[in-house]
PDB file of N, CA and C in Angstrom:
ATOM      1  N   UNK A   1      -6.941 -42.665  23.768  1.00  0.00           N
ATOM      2  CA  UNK A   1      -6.812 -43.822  24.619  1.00  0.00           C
ATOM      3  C   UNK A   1      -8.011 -43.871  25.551  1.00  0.00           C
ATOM      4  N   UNK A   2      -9.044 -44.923  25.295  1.00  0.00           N
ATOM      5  CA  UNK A   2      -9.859 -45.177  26.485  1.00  0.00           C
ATOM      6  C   UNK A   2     -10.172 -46.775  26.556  1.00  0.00           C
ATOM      7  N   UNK A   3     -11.238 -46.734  27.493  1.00  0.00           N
ATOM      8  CA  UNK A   3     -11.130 -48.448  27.676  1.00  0.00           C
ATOM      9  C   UNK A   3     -12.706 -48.570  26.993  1.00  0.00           C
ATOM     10  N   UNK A   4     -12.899 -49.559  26.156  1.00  0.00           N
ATOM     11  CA  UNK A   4     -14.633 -49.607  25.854  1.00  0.00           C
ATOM     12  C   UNK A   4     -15.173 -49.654  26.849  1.00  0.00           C
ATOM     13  N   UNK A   5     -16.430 -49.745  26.417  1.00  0.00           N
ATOM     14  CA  UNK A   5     -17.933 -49.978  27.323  1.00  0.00           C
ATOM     15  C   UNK A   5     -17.806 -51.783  28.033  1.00  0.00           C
ATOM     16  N   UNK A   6     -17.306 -52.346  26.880  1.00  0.00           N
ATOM     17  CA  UNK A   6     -17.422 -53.983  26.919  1.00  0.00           C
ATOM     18  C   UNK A   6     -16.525 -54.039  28.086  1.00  0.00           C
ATOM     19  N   UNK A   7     -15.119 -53.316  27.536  1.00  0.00           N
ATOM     20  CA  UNK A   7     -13.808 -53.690  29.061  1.00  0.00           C
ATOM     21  C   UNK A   7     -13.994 -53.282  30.072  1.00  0.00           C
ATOM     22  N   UNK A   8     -14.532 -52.257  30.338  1.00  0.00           N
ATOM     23  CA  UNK A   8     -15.192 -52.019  31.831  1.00  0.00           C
ATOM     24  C   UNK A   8     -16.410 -52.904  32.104  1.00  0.00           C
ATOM     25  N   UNK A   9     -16.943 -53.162  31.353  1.00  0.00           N
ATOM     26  CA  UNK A   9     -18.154 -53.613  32.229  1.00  0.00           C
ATOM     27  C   UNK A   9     -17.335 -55.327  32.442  1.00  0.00           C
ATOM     28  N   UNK A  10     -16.369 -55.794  31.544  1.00  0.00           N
ATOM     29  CA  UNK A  10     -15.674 -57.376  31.276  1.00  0.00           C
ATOM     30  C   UNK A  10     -14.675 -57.107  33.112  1.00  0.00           C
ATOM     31  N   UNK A  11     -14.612 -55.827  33.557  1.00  0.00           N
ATOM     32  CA  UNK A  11     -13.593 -55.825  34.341  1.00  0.00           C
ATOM     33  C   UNK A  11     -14.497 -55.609  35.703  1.00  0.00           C
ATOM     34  N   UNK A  12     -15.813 -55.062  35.560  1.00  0.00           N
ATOM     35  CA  UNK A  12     -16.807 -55.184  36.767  1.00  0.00           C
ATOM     36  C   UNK A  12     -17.485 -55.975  37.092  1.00  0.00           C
ATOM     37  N   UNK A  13     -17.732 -57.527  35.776  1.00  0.00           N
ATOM     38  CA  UNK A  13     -17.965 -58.566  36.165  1.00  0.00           C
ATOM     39  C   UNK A  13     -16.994 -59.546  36.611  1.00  0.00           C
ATOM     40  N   UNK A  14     -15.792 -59.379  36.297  1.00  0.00           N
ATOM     41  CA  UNK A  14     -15.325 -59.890  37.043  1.00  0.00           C
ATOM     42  C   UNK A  14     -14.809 -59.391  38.656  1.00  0.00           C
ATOM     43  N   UNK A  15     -14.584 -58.341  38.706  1.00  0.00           N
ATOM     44  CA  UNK A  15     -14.516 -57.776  40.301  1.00  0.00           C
ATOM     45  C   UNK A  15     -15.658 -57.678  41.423  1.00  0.00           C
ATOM     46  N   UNK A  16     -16.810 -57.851  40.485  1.00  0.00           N
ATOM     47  CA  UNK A  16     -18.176 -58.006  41.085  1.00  0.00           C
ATOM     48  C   UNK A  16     -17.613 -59.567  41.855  1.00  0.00           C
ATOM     49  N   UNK A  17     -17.790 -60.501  40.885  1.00  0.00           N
ATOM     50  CA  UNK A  17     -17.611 -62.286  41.196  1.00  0.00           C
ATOM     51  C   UNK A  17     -16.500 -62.441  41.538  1.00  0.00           C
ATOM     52  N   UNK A  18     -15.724 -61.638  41.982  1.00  0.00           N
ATOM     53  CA  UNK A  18     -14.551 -61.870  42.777  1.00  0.00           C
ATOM     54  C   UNK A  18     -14.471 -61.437  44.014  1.00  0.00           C
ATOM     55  N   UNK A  19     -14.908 -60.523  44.479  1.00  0.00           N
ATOM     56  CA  UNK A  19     -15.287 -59.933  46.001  1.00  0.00           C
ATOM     57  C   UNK A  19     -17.400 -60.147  46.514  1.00  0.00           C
ATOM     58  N   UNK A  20     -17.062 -59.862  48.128  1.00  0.00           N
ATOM     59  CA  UNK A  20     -18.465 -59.442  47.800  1.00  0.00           C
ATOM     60  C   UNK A  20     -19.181 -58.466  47.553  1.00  0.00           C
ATOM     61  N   UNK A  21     -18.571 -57.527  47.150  1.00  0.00           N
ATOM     62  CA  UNK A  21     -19.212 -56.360  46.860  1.00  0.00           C
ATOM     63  C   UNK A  21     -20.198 -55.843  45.613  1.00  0.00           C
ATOM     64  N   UNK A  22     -21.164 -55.304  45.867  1.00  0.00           N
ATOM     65  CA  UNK A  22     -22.349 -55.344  44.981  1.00  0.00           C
ATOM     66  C   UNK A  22     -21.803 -54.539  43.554  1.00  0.00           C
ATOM     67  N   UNK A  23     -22.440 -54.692  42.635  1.00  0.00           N
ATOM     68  CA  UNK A  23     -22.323 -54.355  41.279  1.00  0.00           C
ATOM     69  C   UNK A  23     -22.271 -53.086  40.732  1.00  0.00           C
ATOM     70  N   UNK A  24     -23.373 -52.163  41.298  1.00  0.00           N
ATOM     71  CA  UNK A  24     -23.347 -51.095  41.585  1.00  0.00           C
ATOM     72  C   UNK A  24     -21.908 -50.261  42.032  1.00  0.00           C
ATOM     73  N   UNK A  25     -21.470 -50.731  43.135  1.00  0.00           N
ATOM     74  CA  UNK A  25     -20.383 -49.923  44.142  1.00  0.00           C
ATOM     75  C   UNK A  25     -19.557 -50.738  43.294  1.00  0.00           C
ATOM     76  N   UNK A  26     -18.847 -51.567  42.938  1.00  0.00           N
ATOM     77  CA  UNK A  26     -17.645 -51.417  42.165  1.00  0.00           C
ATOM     78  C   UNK A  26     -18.035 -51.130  40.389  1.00  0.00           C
ATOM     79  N   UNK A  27     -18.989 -50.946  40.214  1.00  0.00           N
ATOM     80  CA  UNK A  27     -19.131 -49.919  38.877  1.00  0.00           C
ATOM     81  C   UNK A  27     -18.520 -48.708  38.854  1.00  0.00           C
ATOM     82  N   UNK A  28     -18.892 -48.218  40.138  1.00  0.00           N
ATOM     83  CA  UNK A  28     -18.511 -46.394  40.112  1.00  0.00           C
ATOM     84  C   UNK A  28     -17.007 -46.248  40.532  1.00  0.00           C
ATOM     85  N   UNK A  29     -16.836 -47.438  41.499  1.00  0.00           N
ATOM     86  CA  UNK A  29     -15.285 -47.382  41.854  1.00  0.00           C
ATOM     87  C   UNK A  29     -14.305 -47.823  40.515  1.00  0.00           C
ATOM     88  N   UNK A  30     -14.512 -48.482  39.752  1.00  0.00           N
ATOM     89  CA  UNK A  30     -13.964 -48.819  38.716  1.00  0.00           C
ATOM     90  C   UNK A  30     -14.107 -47.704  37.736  1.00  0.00           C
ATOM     91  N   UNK A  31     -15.250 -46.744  37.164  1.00  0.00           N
ATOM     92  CA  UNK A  31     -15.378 -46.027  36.605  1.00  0.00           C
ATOM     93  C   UNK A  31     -14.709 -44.626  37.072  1.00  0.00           C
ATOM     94  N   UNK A  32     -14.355 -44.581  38.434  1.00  0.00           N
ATOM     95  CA  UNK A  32     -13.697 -43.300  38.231  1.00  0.00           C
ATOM     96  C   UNK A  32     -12.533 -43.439  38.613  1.00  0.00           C
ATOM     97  N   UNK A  33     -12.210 -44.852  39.232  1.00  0.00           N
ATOM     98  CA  UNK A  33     -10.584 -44.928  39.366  1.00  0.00           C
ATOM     99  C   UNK A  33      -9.872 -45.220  37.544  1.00  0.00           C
ATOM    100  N   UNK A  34     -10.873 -45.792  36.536  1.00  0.00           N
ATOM    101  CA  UNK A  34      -9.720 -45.856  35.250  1.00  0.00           C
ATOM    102  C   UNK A  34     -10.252 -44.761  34.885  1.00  0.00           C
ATOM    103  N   UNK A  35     -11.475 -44.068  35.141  1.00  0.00           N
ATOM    104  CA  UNK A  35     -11.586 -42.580  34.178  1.00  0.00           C
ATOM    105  C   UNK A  35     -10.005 -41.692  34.402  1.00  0.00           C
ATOM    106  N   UNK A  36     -10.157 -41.410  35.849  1.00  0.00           N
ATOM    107  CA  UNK A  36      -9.237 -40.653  36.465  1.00  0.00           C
ATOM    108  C   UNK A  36      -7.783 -40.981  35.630  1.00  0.00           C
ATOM    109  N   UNK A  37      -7.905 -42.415  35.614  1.00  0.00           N
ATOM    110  CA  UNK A  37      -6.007 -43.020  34.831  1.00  0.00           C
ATOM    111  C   UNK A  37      -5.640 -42.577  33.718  1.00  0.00           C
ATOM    112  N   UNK A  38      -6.737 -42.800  32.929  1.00  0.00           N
ATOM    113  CA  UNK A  38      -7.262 -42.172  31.494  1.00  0.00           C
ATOM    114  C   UNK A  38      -6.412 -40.589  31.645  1.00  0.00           C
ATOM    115  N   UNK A  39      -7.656 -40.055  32.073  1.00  0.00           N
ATOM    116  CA  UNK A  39      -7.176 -38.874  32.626  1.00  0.00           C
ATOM    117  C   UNK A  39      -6.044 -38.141  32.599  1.00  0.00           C
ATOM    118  N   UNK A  40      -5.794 -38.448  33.482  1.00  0.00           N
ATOM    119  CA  UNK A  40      -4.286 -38.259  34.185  1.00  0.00           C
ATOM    120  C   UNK A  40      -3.613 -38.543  32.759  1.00  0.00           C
ATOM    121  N   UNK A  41      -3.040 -40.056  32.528  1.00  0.00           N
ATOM    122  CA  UNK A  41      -2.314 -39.945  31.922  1.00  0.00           C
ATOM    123  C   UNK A  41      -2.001 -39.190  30.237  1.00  0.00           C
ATOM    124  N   UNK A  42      -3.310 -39.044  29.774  1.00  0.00           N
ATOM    125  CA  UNK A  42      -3.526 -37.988  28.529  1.00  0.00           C
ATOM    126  C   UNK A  42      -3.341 -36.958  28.792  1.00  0.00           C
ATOM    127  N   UNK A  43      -3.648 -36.151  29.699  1.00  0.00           N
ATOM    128  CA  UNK A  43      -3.679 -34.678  29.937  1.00  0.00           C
ATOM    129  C   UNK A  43      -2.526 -34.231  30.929  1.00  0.00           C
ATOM    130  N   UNK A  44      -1.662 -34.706  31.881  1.00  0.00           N
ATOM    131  CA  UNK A  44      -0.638 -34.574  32.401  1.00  0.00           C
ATOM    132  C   UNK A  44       0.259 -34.557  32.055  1.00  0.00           C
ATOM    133  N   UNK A  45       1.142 -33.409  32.025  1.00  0.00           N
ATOM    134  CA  UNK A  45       2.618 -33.239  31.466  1.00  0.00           C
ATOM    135  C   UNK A  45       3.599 -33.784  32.408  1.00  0.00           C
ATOM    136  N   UNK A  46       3.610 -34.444  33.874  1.00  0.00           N
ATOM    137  CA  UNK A  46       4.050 -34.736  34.958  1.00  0.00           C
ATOM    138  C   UNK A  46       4.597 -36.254  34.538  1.00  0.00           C
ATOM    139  N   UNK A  47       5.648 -36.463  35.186  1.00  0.00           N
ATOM    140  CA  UNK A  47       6.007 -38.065  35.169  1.00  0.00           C
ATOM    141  C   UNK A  47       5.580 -38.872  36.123  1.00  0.00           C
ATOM    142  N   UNK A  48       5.257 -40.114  35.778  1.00  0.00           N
ATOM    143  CA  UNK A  48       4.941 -41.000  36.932  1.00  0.00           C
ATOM    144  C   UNK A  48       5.152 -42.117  36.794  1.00  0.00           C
ATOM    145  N   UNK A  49       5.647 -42.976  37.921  1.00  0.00           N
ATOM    146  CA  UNK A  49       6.006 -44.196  37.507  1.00  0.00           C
ATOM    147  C   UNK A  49       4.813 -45.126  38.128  1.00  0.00           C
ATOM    148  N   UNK A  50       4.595 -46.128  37.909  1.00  0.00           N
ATOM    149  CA  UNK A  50       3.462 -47.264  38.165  1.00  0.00           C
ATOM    150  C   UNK A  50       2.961 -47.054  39.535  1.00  0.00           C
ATOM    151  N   UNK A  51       3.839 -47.242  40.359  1.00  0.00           N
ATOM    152  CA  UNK A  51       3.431 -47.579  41.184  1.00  0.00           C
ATOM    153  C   UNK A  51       2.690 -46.065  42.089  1.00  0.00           C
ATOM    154  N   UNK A  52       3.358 -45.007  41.714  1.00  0.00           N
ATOM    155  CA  UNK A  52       3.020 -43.568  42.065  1.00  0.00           C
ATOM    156  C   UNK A  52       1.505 -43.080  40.972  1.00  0.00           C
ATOM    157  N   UNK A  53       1.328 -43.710  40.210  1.00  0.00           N
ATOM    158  CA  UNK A  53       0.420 -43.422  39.478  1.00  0.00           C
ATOM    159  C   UNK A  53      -0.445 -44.322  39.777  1.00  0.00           C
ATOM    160  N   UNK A  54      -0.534 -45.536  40.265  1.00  0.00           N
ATOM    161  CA  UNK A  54      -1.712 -46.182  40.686  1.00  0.00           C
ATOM    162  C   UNK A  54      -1.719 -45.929  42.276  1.00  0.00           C
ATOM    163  N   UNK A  55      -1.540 -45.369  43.331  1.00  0.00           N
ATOM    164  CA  UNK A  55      -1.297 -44.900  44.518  1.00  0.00           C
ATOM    165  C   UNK A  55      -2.241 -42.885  44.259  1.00  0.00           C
ATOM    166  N   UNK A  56      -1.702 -42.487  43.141  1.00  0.00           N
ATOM    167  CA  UNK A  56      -2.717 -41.619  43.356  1.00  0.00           C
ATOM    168  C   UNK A  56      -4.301 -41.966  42.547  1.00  0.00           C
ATOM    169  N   UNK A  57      -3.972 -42.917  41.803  1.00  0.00           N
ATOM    170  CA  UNK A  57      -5.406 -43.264  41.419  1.00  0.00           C
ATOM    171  C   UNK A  57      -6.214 -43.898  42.557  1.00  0.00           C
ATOM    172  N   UNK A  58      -5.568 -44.237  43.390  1.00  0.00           N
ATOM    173  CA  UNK A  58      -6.016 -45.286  44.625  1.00  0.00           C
ATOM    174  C   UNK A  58      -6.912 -44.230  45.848  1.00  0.00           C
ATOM    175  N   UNK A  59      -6.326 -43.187  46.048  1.00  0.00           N
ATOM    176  CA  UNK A  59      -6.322 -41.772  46.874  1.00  0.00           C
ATOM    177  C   UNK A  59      -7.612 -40.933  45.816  1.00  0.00           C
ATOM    178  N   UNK A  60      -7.475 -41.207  44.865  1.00  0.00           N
ATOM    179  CA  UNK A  60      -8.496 -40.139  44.334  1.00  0.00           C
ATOM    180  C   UNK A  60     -10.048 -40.610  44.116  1.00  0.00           C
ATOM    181  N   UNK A  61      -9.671 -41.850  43.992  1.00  0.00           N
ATOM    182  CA  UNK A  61     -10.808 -42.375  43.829  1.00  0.00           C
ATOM    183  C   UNK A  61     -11.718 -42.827  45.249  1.00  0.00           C
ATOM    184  N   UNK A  62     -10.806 -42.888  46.366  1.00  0.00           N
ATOM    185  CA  UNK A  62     -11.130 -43.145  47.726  1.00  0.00           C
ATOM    186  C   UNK A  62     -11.955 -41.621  48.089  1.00  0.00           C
ATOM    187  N   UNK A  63     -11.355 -40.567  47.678  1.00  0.00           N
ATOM    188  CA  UNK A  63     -11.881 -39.356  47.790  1.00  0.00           C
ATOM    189  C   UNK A  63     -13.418 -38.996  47.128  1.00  0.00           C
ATOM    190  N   UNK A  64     -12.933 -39.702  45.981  1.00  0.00           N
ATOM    191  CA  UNK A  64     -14.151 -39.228  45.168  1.00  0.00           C
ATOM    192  C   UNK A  64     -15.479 -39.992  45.487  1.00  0.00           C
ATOM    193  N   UNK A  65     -15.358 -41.380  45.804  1.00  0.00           N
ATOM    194  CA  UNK A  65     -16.766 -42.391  46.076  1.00  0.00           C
ATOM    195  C   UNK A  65     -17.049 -42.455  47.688  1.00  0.00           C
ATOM    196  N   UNK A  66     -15.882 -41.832  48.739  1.00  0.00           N
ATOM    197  CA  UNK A  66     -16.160 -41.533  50.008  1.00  0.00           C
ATOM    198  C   UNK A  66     -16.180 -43.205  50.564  1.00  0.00           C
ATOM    199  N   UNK A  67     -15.737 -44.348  50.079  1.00  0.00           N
ATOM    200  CA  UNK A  67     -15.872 -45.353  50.309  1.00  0.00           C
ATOM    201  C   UNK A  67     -14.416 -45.535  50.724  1.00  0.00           C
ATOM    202  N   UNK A  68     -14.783 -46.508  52.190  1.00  0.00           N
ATOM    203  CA  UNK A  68     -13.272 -46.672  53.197  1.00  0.00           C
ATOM    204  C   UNK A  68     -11.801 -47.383  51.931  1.00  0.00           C
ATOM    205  N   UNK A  69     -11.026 -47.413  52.290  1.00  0.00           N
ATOM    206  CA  UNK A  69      -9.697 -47.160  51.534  1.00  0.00           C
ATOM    207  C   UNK A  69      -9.293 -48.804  51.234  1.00  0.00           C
ATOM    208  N   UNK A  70      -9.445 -49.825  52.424  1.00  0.00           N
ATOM    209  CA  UNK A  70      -9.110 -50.503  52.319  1.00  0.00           C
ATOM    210  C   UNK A  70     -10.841 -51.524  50.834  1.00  0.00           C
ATOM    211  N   UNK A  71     -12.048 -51.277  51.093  1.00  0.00           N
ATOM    212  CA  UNK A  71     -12.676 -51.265  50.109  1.00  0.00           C
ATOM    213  C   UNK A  71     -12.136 -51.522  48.985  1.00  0.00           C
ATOM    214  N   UNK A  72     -11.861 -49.942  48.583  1.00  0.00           N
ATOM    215  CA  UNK A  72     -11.621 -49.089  47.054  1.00  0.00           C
ATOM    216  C   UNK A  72      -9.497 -49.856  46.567  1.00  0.00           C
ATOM    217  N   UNK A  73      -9.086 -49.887  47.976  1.00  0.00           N
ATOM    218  CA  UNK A  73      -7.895 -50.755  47.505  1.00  0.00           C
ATOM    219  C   UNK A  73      -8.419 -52.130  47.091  1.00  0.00           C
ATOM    220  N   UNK A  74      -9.086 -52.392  47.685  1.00  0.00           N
ATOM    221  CA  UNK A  74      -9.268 -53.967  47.009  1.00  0.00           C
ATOM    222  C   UNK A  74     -10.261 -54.357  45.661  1.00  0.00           C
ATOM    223  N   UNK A  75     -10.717 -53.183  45.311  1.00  0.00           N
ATOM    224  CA  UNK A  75     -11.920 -53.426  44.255  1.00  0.00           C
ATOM    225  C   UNK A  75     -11.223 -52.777  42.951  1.00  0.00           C
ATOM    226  N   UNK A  76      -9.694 -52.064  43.251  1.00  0.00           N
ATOM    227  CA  UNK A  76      -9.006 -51.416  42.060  1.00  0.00           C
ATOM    228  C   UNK A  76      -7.887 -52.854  42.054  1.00  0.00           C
ATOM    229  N   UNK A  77      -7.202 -53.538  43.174  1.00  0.00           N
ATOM    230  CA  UNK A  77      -6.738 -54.562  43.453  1.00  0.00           C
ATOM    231  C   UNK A  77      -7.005 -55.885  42.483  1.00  0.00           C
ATOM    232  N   UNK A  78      -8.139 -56.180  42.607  1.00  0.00           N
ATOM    233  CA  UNK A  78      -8.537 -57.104  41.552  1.00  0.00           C
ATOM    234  C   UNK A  78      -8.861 -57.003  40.095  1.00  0.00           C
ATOM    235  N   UNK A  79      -9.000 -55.676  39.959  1.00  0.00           N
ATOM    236  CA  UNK A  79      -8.963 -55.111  38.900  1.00  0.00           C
ATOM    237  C   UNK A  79      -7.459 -53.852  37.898  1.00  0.00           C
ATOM    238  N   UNK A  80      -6.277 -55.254  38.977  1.00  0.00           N
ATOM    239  CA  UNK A  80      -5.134 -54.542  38.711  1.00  0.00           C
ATOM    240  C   UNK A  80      -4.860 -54.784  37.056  1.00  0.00           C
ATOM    241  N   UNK A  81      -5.291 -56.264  36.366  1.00  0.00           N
ATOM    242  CA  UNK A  81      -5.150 -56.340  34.742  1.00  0.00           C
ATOM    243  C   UNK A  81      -5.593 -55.406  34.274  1.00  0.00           C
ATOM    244  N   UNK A  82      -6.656 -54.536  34.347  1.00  0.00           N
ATOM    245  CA  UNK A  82      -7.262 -53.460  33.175  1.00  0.00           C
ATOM    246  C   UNK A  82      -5.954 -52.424  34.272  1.00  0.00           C
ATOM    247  N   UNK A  83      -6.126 -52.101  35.194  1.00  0.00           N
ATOM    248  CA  UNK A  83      -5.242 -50.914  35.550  1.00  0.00           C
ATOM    249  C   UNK A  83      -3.979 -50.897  34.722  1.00  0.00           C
ATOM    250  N   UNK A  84      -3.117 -52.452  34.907  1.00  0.00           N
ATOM    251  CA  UNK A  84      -1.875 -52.446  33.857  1.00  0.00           C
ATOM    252  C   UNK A  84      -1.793 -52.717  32.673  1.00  0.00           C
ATOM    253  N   UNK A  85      -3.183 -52.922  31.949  1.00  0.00           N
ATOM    254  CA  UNK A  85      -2.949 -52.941  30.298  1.00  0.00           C
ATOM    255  C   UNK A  85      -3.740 -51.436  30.125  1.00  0.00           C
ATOM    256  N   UNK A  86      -3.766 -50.735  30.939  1.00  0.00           N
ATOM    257  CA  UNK A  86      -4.036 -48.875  30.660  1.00  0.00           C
ATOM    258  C   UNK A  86      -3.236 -48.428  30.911  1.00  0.00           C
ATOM    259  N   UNK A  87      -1.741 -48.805  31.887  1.00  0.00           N
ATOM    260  CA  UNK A  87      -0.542 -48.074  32.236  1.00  0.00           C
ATOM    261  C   UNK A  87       0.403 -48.112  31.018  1.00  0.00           C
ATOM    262  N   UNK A  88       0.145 -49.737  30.447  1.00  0.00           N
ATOM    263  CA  UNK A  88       1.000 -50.243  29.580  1.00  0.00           C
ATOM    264  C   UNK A  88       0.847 -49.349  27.856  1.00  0.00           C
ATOM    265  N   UNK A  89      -0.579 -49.319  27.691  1.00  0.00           N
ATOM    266  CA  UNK A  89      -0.741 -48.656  27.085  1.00  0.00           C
ATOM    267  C   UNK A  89      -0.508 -46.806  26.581  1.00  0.00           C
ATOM    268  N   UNK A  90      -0.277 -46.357  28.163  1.00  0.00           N
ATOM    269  CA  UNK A  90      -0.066 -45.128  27.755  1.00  0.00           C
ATOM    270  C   UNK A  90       1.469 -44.729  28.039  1.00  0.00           C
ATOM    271  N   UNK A  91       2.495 -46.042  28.602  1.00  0.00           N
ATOM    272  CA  UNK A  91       4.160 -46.292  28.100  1.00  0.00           C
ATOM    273  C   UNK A  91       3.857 -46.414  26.799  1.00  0.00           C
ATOM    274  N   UNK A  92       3.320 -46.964  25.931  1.00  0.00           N
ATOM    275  CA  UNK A  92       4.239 -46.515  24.845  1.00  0.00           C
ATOM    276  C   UNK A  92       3.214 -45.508  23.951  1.00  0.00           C
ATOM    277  N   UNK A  93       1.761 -45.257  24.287  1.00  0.00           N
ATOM    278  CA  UNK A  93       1.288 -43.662  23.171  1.00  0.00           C
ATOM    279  C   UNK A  93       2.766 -42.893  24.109  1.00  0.00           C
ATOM    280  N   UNK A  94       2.573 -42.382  25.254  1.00  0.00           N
ATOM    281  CA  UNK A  94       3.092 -41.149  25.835  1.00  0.00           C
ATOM    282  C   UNK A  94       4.387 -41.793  26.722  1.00  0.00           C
ATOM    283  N   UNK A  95       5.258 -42.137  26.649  1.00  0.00           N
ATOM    284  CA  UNK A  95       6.595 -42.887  27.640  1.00  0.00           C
ATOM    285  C   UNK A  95       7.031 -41.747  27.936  1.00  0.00           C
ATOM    286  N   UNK A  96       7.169 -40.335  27.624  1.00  0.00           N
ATOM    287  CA  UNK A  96       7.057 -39.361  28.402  1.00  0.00           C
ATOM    288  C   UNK A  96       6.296 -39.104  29.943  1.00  0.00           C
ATOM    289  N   UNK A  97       5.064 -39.657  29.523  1.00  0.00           N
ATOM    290  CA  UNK A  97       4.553 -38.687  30.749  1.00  0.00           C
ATOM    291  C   UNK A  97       4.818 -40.275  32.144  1.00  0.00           C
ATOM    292  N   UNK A  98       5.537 -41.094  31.657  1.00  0.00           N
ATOM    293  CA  UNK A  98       5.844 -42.089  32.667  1.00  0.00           C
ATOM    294  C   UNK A  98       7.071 -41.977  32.724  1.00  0.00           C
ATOM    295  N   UNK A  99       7.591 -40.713  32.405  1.00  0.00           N
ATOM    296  CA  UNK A  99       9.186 -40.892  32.826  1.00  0.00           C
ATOM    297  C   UNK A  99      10.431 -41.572  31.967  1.00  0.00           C
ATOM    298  N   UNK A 100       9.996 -42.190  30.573  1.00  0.00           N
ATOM    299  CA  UNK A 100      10.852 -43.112  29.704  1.00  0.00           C
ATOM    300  C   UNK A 100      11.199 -42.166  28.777  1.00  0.00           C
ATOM    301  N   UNK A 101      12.414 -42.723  27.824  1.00  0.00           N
ATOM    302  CA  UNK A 101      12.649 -41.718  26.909  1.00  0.00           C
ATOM    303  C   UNK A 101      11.899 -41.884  25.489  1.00  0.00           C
ATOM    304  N   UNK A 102      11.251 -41.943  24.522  1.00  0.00           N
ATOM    305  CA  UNK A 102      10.632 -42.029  23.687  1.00  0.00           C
ATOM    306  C   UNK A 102      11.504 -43.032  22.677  1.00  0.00           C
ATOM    307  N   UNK A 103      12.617 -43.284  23.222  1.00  0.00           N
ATOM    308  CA  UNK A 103      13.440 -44.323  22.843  1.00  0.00           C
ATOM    309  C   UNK A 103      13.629 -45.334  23.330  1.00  0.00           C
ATOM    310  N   UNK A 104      12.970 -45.665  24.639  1.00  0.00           N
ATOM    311  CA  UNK A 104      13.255 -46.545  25.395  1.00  0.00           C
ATOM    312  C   UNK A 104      12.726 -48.046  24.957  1.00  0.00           C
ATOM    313  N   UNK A 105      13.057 -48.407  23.675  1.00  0.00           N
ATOM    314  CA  UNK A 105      12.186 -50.187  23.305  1.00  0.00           C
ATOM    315  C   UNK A 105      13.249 -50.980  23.604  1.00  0.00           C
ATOM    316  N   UNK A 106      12.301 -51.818  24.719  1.00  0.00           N
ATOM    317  CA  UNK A 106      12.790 -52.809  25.394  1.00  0.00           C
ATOM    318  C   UNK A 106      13.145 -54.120  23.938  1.00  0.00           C
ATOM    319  N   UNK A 107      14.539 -54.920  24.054  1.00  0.00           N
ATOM    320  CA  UNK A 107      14.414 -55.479  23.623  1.00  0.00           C
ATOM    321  C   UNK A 107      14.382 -54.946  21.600  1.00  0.00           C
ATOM    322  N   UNK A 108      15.055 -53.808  21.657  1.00  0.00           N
ATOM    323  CA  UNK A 108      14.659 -53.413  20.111  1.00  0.00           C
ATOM    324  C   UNK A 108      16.162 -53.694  19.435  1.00  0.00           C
ATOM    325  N   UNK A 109      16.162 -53.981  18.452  1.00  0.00           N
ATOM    326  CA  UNK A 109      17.662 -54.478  17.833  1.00  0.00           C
ATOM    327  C   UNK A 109      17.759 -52.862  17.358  1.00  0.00           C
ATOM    328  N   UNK A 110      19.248 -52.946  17.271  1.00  0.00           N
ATOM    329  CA  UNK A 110      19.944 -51.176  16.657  1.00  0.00           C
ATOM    330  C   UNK A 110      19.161 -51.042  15.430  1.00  0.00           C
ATOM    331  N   UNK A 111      19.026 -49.746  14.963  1.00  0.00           N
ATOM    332  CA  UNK A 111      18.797 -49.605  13.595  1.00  0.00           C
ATOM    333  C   UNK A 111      20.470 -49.923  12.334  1.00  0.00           C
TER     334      UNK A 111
END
């Protein structure tokens, strides 16, 4: 599970032209707040639910680029679609490590 080259950069032009913040600084904020998601959610045996999993992506990435909080909240903020089609994505590879049961399909008729 990762995001291409194209979707990050499709998700820094638009967060670029959506705030004013330069291109550069939400490159790196974007690059290590979904690296980190990535991350996390492949290699963590821990459960997490959305909102606890984008709250520590929010904290780690504030840590990691040293850039003020309210910033890095708003530049992962606008770039909440790629955050939730990477959450969404790793409910159903891993619905384990988000806490679901590997049975959990919404909407699935009985066998």
């Amino acid at each position: 599970m990762a995001m291409t080259e194209q979707e990050i950069n499709r998700a820094i032009q638009y967060v670029t032209a959506s705030t004013s913040y330069g291109r550069d600084l939400v490159a790196e904020i974007l690059h290590i707040g979904l690296g980190e998601l990535v991350t996390l959610a492949t290699q963590s045996s821990r459960q997490f639910d959305r909102e606890t999993l984008l709250e520590y992506v929010s904290q780690w990435t504030i840590r990691r680029t040293g850039q003020p909080e309210p910033l890095v909240r708003e530049v992962l903020g606008c770039a909440g679609r790629w955050l939730d089609d990477l959450y969404e994505e790793v409910a159903q590879r891993r619905p384990e490590s988000l806490g679901l049961s590997p049975n959990d399909d919404e909407g699935a008729a009985p066998v």
